[in-house]
C-alpha atoms as a PDB file:
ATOM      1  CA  UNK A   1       0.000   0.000   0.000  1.00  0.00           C
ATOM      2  CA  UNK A   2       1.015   3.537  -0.924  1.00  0.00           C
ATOM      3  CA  UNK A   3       1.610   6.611   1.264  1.00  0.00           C
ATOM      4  CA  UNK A   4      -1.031   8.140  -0.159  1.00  0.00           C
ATOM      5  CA  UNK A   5      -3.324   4.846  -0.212  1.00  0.00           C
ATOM      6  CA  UNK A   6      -2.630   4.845   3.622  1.00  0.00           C
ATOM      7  CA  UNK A   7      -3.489   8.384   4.189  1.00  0.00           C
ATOM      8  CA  UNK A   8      -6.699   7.988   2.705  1.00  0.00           C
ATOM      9  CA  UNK A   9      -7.569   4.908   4.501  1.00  0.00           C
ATOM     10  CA  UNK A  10      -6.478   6.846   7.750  1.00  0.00           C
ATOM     11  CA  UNK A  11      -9.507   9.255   7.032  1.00  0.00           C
ATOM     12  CA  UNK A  12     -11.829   7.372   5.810  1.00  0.00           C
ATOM     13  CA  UNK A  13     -11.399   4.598   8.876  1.00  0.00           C
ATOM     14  CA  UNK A  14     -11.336   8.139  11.248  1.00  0.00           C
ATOM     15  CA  UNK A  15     -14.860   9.426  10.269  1.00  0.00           C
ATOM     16  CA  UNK A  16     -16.443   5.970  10.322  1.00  0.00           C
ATOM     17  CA  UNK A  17     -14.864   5.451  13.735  1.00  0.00           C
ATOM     18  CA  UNK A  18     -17.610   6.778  16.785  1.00  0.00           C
ATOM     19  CA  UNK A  19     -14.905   8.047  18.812  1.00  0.00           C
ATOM     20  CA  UNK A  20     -12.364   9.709  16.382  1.00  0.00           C
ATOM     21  CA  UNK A  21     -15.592  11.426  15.121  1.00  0.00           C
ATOM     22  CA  UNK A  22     -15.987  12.736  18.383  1.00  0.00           C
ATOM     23  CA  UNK A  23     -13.009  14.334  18.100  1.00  0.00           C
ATOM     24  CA  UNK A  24     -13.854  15.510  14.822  1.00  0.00           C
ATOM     25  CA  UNK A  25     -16.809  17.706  16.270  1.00  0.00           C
ATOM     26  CA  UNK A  26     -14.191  18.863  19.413  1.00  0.00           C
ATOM     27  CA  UNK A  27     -11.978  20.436  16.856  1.00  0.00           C
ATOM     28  CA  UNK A  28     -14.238  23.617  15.833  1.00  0.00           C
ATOM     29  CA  UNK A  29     -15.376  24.309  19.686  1.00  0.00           C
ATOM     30  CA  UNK A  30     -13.286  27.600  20.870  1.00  0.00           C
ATOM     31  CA  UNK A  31     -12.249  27.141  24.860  1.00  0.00           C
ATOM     32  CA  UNK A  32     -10.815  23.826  24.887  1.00  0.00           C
ATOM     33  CA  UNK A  33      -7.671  22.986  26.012  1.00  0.00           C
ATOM     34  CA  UNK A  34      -6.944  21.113  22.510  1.00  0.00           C
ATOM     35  CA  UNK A  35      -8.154  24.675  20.697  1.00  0.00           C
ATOM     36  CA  UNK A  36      -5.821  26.580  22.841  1.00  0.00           C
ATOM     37  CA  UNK A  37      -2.704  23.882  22.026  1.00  0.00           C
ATOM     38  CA  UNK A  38      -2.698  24.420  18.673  1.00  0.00           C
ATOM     39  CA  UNK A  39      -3.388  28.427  18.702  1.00  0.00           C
ATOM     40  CA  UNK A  40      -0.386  28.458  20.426  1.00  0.00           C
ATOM     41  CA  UNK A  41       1.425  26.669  17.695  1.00  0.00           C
ATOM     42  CA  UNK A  42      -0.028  28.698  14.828  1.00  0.00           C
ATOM     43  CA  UNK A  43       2.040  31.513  16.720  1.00  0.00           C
ATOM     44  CA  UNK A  44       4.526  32.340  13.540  1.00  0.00           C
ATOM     45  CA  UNK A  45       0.410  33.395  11.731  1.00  0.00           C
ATOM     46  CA  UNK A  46      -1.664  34.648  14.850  1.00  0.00           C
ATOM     47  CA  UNK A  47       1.558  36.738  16.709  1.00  0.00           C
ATOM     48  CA  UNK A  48       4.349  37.099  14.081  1.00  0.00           C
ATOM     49  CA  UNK A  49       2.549  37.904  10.623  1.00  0.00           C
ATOM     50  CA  UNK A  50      -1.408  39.303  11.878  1.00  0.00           C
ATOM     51  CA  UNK A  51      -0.625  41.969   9.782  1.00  0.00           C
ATOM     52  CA  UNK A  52      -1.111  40.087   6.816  1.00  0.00           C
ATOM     53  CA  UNK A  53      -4.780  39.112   7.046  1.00  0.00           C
ATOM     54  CA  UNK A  54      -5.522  40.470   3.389  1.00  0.00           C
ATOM     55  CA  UNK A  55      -3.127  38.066   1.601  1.00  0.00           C
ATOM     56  CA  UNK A  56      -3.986  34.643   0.374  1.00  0.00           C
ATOM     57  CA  UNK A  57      -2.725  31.667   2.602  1.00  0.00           C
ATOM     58  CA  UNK A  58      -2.710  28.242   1.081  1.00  0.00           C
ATOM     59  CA  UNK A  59      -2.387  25.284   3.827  1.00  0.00           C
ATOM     60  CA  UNK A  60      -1.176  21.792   3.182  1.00  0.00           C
ATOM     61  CA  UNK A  61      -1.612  19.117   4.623  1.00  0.00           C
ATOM     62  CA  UNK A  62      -4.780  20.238   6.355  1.00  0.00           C
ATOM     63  CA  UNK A  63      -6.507  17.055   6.803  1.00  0.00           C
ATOM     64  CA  UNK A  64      -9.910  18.805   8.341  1.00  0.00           C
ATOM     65  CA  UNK A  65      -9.478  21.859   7.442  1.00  0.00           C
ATOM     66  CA  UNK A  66      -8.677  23.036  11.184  1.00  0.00           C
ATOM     67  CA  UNK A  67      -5.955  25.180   9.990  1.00  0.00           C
ATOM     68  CA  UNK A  68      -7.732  27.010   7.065  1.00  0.00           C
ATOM     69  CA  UNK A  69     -10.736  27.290   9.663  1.00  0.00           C
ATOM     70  CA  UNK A  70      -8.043  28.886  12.259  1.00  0.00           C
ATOM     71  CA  UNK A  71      -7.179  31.789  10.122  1.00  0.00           C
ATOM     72  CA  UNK A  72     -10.545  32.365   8.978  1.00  0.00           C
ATOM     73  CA  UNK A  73     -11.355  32.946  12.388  1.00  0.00           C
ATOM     74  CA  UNK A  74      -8.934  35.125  12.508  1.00  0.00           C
ATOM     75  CA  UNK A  75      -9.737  37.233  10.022  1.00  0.00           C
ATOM     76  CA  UNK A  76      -7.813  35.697   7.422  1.00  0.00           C
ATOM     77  CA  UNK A  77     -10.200  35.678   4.420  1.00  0.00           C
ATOM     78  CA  UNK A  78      -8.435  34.468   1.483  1.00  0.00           C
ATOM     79  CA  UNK A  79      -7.439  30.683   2.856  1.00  0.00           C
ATOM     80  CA  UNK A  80      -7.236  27.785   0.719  1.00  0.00           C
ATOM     81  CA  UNK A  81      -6.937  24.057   2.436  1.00  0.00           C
ATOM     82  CA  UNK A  82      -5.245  21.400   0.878  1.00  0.00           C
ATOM     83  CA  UNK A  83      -4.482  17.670   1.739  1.00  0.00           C
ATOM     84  CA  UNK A  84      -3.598  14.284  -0.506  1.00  0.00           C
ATOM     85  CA  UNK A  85      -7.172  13.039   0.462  1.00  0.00           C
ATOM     86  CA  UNK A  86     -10.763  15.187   0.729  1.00  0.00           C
ATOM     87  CA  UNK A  87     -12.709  13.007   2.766  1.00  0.00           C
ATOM     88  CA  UNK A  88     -13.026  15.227   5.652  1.00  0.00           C
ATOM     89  CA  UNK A  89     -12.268  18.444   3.395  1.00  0.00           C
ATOM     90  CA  UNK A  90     -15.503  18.123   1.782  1.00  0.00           C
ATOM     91  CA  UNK A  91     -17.413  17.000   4.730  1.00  0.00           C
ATOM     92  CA  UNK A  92     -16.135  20.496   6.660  1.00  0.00           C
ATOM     93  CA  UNK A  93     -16.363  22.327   3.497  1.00  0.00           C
ATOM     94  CA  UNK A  94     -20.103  21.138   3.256  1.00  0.00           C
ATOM     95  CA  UNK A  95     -20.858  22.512   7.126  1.00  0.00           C
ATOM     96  CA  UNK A  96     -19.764  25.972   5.816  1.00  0.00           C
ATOM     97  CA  UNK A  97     -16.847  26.104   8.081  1.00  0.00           C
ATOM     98  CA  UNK A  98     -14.091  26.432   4.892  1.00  0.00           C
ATOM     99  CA  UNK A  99     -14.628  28.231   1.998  1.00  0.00           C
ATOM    100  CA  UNK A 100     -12.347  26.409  -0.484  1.00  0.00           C
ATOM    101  CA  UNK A 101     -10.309  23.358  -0.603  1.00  0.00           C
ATOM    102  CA  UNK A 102      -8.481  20.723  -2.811  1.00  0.00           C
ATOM    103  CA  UNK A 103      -6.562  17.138  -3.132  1.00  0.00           C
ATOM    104  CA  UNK A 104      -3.156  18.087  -3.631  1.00  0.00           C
ATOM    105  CA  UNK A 105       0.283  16.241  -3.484  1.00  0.00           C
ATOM    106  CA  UNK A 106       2.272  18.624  -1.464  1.00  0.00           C
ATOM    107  CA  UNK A 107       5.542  17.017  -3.182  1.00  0.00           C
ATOM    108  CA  UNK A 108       4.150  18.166  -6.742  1.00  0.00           C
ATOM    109  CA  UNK A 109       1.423  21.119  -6.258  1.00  0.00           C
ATOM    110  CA  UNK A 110      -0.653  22.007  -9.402  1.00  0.00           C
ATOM    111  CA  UNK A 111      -0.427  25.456  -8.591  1.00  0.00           C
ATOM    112  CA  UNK A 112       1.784  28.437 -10.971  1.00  0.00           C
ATOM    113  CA  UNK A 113       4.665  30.032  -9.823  1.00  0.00           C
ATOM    114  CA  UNK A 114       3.630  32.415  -6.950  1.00  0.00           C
ATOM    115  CA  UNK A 115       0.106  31.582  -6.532  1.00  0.00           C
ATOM    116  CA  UNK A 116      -0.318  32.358  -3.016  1.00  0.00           C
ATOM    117  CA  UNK A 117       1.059  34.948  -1.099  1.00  0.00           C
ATOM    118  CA  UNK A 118       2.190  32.696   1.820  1.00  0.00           C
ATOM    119  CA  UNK A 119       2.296  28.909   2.433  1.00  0.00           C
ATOM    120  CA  UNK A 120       1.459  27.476   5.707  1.00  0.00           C
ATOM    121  CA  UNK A 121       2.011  24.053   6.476  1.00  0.00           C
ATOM    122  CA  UNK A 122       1.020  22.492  10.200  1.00  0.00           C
ATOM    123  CA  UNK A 123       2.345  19.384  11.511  1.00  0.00           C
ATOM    124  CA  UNK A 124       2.685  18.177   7.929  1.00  0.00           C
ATOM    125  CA  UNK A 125       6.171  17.727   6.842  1.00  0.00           C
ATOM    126  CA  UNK A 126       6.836  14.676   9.142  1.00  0.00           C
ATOM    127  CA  UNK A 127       4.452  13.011   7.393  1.00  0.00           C
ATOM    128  CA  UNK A 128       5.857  13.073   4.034  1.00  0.00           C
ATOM    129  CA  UNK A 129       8.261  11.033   2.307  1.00  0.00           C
ATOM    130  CA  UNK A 130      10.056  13.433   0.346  1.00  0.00           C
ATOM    131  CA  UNK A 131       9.533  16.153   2.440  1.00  0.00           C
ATOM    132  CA  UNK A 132      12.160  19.007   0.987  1.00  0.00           C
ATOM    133  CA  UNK A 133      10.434  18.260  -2.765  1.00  0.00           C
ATOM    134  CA  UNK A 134       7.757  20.061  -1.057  1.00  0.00           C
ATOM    135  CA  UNK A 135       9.476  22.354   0.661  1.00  0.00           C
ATOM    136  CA  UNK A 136      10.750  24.083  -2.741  1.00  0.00           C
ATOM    137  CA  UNK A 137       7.353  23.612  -3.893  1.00  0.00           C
ATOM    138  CA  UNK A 138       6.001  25.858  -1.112  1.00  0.00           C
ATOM    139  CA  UNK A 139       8.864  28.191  -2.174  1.00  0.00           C
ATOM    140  CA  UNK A 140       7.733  28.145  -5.803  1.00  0.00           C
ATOM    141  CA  UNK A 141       4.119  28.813  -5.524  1.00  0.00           C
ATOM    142  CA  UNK A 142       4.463  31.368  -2.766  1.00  0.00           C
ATOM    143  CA  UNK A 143       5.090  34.704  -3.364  1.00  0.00           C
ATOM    144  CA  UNK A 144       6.479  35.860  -0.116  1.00  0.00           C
ATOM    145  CA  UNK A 145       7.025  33.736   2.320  1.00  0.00           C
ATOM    146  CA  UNK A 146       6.555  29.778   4.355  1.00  0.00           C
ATOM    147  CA  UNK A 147       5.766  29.135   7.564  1.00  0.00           C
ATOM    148  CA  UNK A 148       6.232  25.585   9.065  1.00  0.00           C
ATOM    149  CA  UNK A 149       5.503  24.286  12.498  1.00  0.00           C
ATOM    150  CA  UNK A 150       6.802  20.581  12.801  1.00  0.00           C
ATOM    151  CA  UNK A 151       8.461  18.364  15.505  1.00  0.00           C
ATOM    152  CA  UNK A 152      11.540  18.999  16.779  1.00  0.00           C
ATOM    153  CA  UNK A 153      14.682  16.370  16.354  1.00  0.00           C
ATOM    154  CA  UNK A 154      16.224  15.759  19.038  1.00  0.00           C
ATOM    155  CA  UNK A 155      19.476  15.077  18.146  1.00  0.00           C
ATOM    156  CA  UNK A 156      20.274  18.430  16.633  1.00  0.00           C
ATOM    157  CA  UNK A 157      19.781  21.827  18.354  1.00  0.00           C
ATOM    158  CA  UNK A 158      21.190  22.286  21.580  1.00  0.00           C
ATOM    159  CA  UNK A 159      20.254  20.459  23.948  1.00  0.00           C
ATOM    160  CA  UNK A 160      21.022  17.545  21.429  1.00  0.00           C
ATOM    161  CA  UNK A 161      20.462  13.802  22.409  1.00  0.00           C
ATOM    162  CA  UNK A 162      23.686  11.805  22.059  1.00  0.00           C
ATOM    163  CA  UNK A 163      22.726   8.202  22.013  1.00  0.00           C
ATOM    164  CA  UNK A 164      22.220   5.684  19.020  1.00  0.00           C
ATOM    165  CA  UNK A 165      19.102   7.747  16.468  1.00  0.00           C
ATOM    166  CA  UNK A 166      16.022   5.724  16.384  1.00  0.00           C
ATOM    167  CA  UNK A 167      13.532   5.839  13.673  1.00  0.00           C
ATOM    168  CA  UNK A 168      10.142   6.781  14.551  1.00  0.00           C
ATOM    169  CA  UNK A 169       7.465   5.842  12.812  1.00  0.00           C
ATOM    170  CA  UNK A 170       2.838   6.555  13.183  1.00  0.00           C
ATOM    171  CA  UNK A 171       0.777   4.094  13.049  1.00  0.00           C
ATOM    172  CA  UNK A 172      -0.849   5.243   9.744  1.00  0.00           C
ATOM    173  CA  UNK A 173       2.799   4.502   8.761  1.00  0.00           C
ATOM    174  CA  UNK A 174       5.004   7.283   7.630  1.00  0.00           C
ATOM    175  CA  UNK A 175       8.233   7.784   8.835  1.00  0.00           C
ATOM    176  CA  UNK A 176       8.520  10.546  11.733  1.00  0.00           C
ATOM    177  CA  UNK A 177      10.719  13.181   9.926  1.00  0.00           C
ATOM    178  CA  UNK A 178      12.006  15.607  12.473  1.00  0.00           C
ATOM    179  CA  UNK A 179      13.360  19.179  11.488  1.00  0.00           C
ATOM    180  CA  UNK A 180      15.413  21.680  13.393  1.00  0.00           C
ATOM    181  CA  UNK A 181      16.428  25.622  13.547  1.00  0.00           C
ATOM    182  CA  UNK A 182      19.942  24.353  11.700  1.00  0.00           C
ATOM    183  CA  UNK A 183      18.009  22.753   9.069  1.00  0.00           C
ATOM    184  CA  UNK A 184      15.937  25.482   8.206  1.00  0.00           C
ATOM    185  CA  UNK A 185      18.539  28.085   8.930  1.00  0.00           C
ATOM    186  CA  UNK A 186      20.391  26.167   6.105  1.00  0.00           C
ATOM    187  CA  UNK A 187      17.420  25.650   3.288  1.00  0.00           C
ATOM    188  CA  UNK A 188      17.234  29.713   3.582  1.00  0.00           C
ATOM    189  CA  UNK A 189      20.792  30.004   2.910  1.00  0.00           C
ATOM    190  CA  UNK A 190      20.953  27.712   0.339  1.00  0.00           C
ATOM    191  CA  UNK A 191      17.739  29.663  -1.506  1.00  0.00           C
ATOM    192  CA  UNK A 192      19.824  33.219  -0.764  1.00  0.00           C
ATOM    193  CA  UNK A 193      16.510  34.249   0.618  1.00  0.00           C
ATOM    194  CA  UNK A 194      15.806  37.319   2.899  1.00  0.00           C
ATOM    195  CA  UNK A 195      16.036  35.425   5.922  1.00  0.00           C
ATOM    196  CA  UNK A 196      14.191  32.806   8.054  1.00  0.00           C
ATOM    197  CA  UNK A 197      12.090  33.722  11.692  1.00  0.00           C
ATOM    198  CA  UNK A 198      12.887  30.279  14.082  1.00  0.00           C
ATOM    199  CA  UNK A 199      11.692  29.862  17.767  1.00  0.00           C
ATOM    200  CA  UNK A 200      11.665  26.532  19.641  1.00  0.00           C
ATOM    201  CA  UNK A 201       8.656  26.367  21.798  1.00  0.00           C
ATOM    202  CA  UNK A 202       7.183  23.010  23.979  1.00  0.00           C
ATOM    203  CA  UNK A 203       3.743  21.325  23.399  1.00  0.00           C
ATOM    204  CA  UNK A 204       2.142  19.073  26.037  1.00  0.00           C
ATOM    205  CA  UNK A 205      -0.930  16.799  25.041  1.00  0.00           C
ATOM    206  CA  UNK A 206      -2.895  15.336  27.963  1.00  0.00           C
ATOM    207  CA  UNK A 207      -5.684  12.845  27.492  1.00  0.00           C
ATOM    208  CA  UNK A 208      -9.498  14.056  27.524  1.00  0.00           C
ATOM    209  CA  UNK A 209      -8.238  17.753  26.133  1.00  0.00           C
ATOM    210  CA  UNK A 210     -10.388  17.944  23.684  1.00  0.00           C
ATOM    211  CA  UNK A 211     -13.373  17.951  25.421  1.00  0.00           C
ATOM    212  CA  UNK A 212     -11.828  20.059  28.461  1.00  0.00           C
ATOM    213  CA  UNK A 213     -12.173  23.585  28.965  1.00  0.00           C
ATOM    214  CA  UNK A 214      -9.512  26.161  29.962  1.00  0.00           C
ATOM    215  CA  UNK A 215     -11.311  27.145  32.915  1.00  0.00           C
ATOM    216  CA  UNK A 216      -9.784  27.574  36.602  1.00  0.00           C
ATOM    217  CA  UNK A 217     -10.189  24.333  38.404  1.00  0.00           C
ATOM    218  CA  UNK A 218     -10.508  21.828  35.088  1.00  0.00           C
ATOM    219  CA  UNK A 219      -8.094  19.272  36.035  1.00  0.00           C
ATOM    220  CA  UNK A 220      -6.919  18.685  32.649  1.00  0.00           C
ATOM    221  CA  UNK A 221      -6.511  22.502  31.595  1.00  0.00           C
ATOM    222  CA  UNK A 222      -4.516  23.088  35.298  1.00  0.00           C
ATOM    223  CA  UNK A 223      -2.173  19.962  34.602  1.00  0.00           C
ATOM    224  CA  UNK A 224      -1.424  20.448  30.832  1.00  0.00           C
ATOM    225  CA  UNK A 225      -0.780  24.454  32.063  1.00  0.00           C
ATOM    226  CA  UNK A 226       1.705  23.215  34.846  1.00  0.00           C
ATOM    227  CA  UNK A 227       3.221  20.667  32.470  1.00  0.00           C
ATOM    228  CA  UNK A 228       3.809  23.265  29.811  1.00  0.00           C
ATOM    229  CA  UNK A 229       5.125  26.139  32.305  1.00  0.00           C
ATOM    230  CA  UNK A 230       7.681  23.659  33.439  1.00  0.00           C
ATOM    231  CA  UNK A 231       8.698  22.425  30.557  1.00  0.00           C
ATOM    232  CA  UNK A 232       8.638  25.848  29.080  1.00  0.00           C
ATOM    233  CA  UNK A 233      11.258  26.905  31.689  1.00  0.00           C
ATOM    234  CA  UNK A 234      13.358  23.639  31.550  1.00  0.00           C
ATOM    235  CA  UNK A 235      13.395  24.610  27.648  1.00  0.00           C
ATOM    236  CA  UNK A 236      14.656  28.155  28.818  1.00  0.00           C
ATOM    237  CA  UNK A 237      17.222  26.949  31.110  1.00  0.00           C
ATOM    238  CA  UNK A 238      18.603  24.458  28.585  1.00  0.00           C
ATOM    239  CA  UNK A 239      17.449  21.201  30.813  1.00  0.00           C
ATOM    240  CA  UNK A 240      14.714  20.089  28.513  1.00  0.00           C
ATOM    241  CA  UNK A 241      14.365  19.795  24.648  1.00  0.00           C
ATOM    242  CA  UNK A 242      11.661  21.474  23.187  1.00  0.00           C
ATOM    243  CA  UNK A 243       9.536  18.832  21.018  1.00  0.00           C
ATOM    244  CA  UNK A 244       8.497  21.849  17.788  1.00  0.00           C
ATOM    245  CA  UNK A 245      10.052  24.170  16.026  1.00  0.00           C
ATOM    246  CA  UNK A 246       8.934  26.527  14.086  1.00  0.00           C
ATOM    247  CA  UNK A 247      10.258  28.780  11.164  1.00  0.00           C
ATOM    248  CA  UNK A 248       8.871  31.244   8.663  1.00  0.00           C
ATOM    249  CA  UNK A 249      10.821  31.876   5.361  1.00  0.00           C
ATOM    250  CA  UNK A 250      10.843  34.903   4.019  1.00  0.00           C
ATOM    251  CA  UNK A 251      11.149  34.456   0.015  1.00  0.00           C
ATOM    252  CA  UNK A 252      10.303  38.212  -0.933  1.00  0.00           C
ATOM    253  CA  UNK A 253       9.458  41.445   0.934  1.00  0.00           C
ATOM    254  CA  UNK A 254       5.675  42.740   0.820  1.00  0.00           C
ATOM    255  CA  UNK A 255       7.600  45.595   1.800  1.00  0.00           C
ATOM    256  CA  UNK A 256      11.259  46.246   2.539  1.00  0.00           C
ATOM    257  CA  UNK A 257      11.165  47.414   6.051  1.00  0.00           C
ATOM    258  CA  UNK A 258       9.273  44.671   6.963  1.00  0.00           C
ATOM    259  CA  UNK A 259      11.654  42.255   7.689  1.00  0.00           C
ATOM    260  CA  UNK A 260      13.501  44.404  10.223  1.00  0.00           C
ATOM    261  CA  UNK A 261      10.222  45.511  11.695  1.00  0.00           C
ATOM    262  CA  UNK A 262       9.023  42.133  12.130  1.00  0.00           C
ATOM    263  CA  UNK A 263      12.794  41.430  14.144  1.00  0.00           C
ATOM    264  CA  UNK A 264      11.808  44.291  16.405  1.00  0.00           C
ATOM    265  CA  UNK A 265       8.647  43.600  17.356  1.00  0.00           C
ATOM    266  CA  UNK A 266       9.244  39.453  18.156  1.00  0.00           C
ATOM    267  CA  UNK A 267      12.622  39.607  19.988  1.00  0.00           C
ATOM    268  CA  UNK A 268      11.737  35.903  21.509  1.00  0.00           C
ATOM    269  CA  UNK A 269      11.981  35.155  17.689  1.00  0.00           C
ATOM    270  CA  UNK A 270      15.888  34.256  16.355  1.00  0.00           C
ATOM    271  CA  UNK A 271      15.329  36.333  12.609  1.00  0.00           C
ATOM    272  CA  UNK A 272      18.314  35.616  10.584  1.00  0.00           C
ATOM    273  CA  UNK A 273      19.371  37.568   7.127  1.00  0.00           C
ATOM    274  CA  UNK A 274      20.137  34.818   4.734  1.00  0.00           C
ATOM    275  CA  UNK A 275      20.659  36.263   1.615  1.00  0.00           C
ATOM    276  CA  UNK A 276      24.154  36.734   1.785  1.00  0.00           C
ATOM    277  CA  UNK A 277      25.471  34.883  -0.810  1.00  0.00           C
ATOM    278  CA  UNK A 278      28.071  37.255  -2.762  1.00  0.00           C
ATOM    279  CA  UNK A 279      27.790  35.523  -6.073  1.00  0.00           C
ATOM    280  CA  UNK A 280      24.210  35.857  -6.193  1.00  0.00           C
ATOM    281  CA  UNK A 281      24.399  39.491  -5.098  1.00  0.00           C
ATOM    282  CA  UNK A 282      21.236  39.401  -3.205  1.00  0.00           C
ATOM    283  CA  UNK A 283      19.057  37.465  -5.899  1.00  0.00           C
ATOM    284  CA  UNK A 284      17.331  34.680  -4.592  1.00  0.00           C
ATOM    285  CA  UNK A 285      17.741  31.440  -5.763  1.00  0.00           C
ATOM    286  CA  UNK A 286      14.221  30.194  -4.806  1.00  0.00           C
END
């Protein structure tokens, strides 16, 4: 069976399934612990780049939707999901909570050159087989810039794990491929881009969260918010390895202070020039 056979199997198995369709509905209620997880990891969007709510976002990999849905709530209007399989696309599509969607191969996109203004892809990457052929094809069909929020690896970034690797691999059977700052520090160099925006940041996933509520005295919203303020500080201290990363590439400028700006306002963010190959004399090669 094919990666992409599997995927689709995943989905279609997941919305016949009682329970995973339970989780299904979960996903669109605002307040829940689960809701505020991942609004935390859509930080390089919601904190970094809010000011860019009138460009057109294209996300891959968006299984349900969720992340399309996200920045439509956030007033994000020109969002356009995307995964290998529409099973649950259409089915969210058809409760009016995305406007657009379509099957695409993130590894070879039917999209032009520059189609979208920005490319966001979510917890994606590690799923993927080849997953720098869709890297560049982010870069190619965005016109400014990439964001991607994926697991960390552990055995690169400080602190790095020194013992024997181990593959990891999901039970809808991919491969677990982990990135790091280095890694996307060095696809921005190699592309002579403007520069790359990386933070490190924790996530903490404790059972029943998407039906809890982040209100004082929920037991699961007052131990995942413990768990993450310690491991948040561990992460600070350099005791504990943070489990995501994320980056946003910036291919072109919407405008050229912007960049710089952006530095300014997000020092917790590492923004790194990259376009500083001399034989290219600031042209990028993406």
């Amino acid at each position: 069976m094919s990666m992409v056979e599997m995927h689709e199997k995943h989905w279609t198995e997941f919305m016949e399934d009682q329970h995973q369709r339970s989780l299904y509905d979960s996903w669109w209620t605002q307040g829940t612990v689960n809701y505020w997880r991942h609004t935390r990891l859509l930080a390089p969007v919601l904190d970094v780049l809010p000011g860019l709510r009138n460009h057109s976002w294209l996300t891959i990999g968006d299984g349900a939707g969720t992340d399309a849905w996200r920045l439509h709530q956030a007033g994000f209007d020109q969002v356009w999901a995307t995964d290998l399989d529409d099973t649950v696309l259409r089915q969210t599509k058809e409760s009016g909570l995305i406007a657009n969607y379509s099957i695409e191969n993130a590894e070879d996109l039917s999209y032009a050159d520059n189609s979208f203004d920005f490319v966001l892809c979510k917890e994606a990457l590690h799923h993927m087989s080849r997953p720098y052929a869709a890297i560049y094809e982010f870069f190619r069909v965005a016109r400014y810039g990439v964001v991607v929020i994926e697991p960390q690896d552990a055995w690169i970034d400080w602190p790095c794990r020194t013992d024997a690797t181990l593959p990891h691999y999901e039970a809808v059977g991919n491969y677990v491929y982990e990135f790091s700052v280095r890694e996307l520090e060095k696809i921005a160099y190699g592309l002579n881009i403007i520069g790359v925006a990386t933070r490190h940041m924790v996530d903490v996933y404790v059972s029943g969260c998407e039906f809890a509520y982040c209100v004082e005295g929920d037991p699961i919203w007052e131990e995942t918010r413990e768990k993450v303020e310690q491991t948040t500080r561990g992460m600070q201290e350099g005791t504990i390895k943070p489990n995501y990363v994320q980056g946003i590439f910036f291919k072109n400028s919407v405008a050229p202070e912007v960049f710089d700006m952006l530095a300014k306002q997000n020092p917790e963010w590492r923004f790194l020039r990259t376009d500083t190959n001399p034989s290219l004399s600031g042209n990028s090669a993406a």
